[in-house]
C-alpha atoms as a PDB file:
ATOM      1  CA  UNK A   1      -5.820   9.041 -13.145  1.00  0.00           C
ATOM      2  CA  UNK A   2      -6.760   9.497  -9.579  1.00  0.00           C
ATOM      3  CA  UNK A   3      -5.867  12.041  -6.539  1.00  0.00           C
ATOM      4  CA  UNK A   4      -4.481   9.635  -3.828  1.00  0.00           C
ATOM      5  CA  UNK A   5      -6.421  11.526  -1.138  1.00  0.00           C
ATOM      6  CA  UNK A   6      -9.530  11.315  -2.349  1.00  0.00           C
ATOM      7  CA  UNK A   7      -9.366   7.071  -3.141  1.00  0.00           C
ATOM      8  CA  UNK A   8      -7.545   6.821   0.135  1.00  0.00           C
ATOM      9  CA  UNK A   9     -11.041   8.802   1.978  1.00  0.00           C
ATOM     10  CA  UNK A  10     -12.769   5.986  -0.017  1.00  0.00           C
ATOM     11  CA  UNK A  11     -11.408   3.449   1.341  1.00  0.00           C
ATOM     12  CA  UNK A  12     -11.149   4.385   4.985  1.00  0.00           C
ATOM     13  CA  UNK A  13     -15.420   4.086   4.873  1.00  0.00           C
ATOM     14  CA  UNK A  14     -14.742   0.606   3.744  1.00  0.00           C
ATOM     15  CA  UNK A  15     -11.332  -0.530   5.856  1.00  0.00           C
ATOM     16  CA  UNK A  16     -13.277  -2.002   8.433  1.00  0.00           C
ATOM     17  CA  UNK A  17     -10.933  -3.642  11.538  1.00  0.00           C
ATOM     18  CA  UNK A  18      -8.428  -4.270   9.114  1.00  0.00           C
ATOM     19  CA  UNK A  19      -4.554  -3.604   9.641  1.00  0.00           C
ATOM     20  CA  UNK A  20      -3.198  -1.294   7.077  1.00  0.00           C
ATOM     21  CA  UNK A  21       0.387  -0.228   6.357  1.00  0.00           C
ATOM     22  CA  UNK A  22      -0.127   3.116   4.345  1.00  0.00           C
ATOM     23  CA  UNK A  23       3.406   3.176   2.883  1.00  0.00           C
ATOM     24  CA  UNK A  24       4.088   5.914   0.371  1.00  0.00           C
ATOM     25  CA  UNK A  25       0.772   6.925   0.645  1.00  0.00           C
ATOM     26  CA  UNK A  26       1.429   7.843   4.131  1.00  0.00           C
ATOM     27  CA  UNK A  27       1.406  11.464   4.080  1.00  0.00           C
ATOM     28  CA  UNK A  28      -2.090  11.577   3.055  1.00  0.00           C
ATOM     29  CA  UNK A  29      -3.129   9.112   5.674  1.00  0.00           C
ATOM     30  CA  UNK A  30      -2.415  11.365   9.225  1.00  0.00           C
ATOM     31  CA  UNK A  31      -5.912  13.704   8.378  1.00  0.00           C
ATOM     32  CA  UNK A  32      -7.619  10.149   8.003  1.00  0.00           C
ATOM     33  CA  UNK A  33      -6.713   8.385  11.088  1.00  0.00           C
ATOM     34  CA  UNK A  34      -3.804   7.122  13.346  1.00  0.00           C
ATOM     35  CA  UNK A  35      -5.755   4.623  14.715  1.00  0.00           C
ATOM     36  CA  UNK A  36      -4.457   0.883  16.029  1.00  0.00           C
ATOM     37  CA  UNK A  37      -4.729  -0.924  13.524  1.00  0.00           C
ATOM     38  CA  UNK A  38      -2.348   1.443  11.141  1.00  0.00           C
ATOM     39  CA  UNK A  39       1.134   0.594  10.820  1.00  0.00           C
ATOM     40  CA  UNK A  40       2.791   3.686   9.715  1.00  0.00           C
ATOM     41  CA  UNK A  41       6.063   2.823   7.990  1.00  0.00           C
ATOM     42  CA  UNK A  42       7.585   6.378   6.873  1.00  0.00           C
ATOM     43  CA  UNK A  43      10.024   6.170   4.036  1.00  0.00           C
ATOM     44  CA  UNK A  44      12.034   2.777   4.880  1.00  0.00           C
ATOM     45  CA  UNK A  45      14.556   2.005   2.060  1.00  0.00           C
ATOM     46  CA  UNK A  46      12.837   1.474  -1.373  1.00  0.00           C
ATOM     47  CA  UNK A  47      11.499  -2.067  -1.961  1.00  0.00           C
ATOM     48  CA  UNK A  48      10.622  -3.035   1.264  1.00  0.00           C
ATOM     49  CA  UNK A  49       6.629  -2.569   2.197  1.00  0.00           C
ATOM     50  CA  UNK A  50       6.294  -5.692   0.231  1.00  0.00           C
ATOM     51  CA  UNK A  51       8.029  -7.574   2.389  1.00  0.00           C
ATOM     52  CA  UNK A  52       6.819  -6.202   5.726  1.00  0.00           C
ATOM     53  CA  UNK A  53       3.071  -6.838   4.555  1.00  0.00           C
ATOM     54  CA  UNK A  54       3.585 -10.006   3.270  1.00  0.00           C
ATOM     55  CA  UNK A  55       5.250 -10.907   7.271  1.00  0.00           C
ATOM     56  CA  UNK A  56       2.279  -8.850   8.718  1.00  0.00           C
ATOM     57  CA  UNK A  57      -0.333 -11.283   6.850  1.00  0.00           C
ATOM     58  CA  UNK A  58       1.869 -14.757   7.888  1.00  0.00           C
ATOM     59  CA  UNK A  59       1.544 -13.009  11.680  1.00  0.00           C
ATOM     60  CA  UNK A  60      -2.234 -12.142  11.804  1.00  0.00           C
ATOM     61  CA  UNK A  61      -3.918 -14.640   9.145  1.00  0.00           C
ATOM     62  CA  UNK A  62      -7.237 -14.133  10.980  1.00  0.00           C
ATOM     63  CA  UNK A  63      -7.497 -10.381  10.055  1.00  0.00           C
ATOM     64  CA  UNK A  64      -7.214  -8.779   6.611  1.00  0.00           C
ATOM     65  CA  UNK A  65      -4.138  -6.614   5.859  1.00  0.00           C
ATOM     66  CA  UNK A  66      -3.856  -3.491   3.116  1.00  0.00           C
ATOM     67  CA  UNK A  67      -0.575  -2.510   1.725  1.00  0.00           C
ATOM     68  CA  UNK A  68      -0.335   0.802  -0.278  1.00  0.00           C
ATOM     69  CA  UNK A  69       2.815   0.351  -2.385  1.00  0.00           C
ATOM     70  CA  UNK A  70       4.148   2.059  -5.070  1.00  0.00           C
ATOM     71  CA  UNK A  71       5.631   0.945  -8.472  1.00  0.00           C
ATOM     72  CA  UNK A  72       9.390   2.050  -7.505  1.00  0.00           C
ATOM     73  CA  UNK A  73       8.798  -0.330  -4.386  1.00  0.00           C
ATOM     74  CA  UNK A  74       7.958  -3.338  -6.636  1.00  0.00           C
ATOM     75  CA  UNK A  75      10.262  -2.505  -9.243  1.00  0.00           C
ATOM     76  CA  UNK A  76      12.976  -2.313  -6.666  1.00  0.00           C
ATOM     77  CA  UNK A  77      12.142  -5.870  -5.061  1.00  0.00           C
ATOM     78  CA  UNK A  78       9.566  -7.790  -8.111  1.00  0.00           C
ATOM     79  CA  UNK A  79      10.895 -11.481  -6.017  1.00  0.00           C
ATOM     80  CA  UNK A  80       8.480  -9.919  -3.448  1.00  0.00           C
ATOM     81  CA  UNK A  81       5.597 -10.515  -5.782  1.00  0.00           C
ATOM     82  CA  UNK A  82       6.245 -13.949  -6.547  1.00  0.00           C
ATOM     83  CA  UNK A  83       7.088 -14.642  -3.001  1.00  0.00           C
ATOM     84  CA  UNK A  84       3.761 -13.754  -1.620  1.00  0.00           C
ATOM     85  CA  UNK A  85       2.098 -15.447  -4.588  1.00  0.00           C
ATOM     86  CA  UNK A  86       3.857 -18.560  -3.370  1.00  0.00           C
ATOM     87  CA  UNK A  87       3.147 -17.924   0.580  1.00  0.00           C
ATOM     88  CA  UNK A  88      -0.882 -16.892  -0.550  1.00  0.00           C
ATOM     89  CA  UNK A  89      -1.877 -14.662   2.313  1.00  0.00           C
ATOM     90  CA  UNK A  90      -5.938 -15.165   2.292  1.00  0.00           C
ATOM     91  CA  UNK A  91      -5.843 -12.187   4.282  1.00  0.00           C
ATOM     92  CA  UNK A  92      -3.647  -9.973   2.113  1.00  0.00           C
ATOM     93  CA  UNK A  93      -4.864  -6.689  -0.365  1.00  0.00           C
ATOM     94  CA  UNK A  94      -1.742  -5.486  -2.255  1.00  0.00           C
ATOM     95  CA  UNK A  95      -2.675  -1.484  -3.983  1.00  0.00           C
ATOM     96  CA  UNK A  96       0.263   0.022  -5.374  1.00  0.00           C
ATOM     97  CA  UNK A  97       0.360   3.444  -6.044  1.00  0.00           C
ATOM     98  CA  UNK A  98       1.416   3.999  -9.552  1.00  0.00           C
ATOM     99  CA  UNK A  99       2.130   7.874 -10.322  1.00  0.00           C
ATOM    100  CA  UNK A 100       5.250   7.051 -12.846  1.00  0.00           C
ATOM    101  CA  UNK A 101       7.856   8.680 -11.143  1.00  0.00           C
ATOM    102  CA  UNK A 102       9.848   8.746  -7.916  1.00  0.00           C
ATOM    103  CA  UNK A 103       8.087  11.340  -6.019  1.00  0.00           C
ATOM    104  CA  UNK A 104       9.851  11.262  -2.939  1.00  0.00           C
ATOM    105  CA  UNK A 105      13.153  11.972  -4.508  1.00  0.00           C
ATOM    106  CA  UNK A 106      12.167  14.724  -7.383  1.00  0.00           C
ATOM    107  CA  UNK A 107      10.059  13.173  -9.493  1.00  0.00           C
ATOM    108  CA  UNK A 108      12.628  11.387 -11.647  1.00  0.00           C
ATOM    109  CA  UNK A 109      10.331   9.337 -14.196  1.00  0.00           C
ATOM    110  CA  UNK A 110       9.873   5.529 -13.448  1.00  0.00           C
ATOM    111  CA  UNK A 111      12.023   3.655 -16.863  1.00  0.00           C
ATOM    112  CA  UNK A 112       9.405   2.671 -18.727  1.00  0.00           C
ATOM    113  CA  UNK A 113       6.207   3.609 -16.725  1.00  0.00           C
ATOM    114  CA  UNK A 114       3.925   4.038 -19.713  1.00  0.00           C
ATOM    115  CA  UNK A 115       4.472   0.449 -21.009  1.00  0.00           C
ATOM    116  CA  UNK A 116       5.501  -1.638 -17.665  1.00  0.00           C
ATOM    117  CA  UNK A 117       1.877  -4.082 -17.242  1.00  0.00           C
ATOM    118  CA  UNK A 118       2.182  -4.532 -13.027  1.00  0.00           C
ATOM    119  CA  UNK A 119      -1.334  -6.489 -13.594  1.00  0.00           C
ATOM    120  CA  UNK A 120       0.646  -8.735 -16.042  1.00  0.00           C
ATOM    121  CA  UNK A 121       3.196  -9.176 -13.847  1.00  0.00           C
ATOM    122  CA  UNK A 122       1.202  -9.693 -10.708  1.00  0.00           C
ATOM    123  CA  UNK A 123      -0.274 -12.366 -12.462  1.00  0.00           C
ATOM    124  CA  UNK A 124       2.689 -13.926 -14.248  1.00  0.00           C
ATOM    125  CA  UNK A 125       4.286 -14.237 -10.722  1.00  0.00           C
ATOM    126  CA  UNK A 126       0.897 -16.111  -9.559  1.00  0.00           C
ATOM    127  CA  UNK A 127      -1.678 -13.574  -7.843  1.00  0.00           C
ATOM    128  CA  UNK A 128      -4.616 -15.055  -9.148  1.00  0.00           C
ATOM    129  CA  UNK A 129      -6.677 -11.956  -8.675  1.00  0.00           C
ATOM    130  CA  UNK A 130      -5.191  -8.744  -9.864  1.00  0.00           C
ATOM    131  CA  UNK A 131      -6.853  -5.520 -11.193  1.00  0.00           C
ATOM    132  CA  UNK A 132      -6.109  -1.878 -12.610  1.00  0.00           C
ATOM    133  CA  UNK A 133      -7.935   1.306 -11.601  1.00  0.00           C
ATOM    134  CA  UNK A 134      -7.530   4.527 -13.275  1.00  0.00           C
ATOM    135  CA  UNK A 135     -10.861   6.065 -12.606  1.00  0.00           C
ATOM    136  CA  UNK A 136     -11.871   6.999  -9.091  1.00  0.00           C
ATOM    137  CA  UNK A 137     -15.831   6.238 -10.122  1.00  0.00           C
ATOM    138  CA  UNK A 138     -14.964   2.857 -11.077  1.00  0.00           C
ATOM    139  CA  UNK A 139     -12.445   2.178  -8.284  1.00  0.00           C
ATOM    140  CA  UNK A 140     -15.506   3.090  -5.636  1.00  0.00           C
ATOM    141  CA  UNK A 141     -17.748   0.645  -7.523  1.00  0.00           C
ATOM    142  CA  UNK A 142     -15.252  -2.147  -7.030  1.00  0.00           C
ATOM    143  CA  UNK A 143     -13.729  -1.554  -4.002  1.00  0.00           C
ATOM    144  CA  UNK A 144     -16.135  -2.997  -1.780  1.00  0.00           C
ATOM    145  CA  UNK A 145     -16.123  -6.451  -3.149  1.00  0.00           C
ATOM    146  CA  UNK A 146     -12.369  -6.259  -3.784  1.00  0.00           C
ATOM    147  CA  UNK A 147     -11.489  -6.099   0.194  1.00  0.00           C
ATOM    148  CA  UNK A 148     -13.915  -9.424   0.515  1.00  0.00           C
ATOM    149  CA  UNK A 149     -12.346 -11.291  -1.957  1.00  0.00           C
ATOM    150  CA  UNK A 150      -9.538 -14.034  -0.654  1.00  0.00           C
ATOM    151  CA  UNK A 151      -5.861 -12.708  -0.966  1.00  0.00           C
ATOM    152  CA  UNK A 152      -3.557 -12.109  -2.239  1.00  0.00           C
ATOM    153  CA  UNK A 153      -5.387  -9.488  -4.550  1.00  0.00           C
ATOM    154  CA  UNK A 154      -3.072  -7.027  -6.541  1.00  0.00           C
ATOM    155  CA  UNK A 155      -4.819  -3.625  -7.153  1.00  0.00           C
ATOM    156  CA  UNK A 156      -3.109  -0.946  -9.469  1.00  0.00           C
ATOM    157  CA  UNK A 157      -3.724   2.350  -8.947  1.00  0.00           C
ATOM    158  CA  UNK A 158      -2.979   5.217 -11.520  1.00  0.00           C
ATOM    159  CA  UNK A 159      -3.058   8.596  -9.206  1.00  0.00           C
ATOM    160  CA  UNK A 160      -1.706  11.434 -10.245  1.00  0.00           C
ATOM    161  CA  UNK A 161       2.214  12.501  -9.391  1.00  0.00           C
ATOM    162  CA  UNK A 162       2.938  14.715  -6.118  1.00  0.00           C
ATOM    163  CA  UNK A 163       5.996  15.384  -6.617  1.00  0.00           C
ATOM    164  CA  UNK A 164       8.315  16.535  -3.511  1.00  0.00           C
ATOM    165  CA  UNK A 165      11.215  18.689  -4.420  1.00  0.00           C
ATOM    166  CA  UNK A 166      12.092  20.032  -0.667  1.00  0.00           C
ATOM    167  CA  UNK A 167      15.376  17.954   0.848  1.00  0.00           C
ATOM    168  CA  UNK A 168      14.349  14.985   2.439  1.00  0.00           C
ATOM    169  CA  UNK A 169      16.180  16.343   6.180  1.00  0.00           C
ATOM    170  CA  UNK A 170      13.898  19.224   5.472  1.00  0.00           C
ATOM    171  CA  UNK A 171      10.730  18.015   5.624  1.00  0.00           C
ATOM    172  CA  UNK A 172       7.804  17.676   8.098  1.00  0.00           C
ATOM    173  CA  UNK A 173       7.948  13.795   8.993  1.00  0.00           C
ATOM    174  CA  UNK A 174       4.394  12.939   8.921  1.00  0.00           C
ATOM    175  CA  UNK A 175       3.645  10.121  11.373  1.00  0.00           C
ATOM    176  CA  UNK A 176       2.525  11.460  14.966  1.00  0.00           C
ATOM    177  CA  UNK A 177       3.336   8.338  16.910  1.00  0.00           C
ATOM    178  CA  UNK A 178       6.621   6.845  17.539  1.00  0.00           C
ATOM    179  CA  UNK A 179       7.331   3.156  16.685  1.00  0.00           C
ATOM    180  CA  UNK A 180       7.108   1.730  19.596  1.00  0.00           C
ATOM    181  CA  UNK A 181       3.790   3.523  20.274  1.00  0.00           C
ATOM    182  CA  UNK A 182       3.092   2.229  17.281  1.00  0.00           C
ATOM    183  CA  UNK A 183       3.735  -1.407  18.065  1.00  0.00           C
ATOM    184  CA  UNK A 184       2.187  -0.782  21.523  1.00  0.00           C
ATOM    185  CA  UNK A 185      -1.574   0.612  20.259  1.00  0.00           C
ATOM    186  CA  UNK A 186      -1.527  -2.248  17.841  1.00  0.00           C
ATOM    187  CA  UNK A 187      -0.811  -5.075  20.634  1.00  0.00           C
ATOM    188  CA  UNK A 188      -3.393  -3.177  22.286  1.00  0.00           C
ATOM    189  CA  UNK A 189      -6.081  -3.360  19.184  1.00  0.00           C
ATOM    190  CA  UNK A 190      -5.105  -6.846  18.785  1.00  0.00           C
ATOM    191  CA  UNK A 191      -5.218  -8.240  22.294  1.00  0.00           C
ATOM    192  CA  UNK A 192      -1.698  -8.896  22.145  1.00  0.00           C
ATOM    193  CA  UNK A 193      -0.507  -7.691  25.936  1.00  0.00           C
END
């Protein structure tokens, strides 16, 4: 299994222009960046990053767009995955997150982590290109080529669970810009104004 902070450094040397919505790895994006082109989404109600990066893809075809997701978003919402499937974002990289429990709520365990195949079911609902990572090593190797294939691409991701046991109203939100700056630095970045 992998640390989510060090694949998510990774991957910022290989991002390029692209748009990303961090999603539950969020928290471990601020020390990265909180540039333009990063849509930071909080915690929204469970299930829904799919959706927002499938509408994000549909509005900016011409630039590639990351989602980090997390297994208790798909499980909450798995139409999502046959719905992009069926809408086949070119531009679209799908990573979810997969630590096996709800770790923004206590770290209840995920029913059935250990045998649930989100590779199999990314490509029963019609990704054509889906992969697993476990091993940071092998995720480096790949990633690269991964972000230049044509979307939609489903990525697992095993990382290790961070489990946060402090009330939700007490802790330290971790975005630094409001939504509408937000929305405003990425009409900005994308000559949108």
């Amino acid at each position: 299994m992998m640390d989510t902070a060090e694949l998510l450094e990774f991957f910022m040397q290989h991002r390029g222009d692209a748009i990303v919505i961090p999603g539950r790895g969020g928290r471990h994006w601020v020390p990265l960046t909180d540039g333009p082109f990063d849509i930071p989404l909080g915690d929204p109600a469970m299930g829904g990053h799919a959706g927002f990066g499938l509408g994000v893809a549909l509005a900016q075809p011409e630039r590639k767009v990351v989602l980090f997701d997390s297994e208790g978003d798909i499980l909450m919402s798995l139409g999502m995955l046959v719905t992009i499937a069926e809408q086949a974002p070119t531009n679209l990289i799908h990573f979810i997150l997969d630590n096996g429990v709800y770790a923004t709520t206590g770290g209840q365990p995920v029913p059935n982590a250990e045998n649930v195949d989100y590779v199999a079911i990314a490509r029963g609902s019609g990704y054509e290109r889906a992969y697993e990572f476990s091993d940071l090593e092998d995720f480096k190797r790949e990633l690269p080529s991964l972000l230049n294939e044509m979307g939609p691409v489903f990525v697992r991701l095993r990382v290790h669970p961070e489990i946060q046991n402090e009330a939700i109203g007490n802790r330290r939100p971790w975005r630094k810009r409001t939504g509408d700056q937000v929305v405003a630095d990425l009409r900005k970045g994308l000559d949108l104004e």
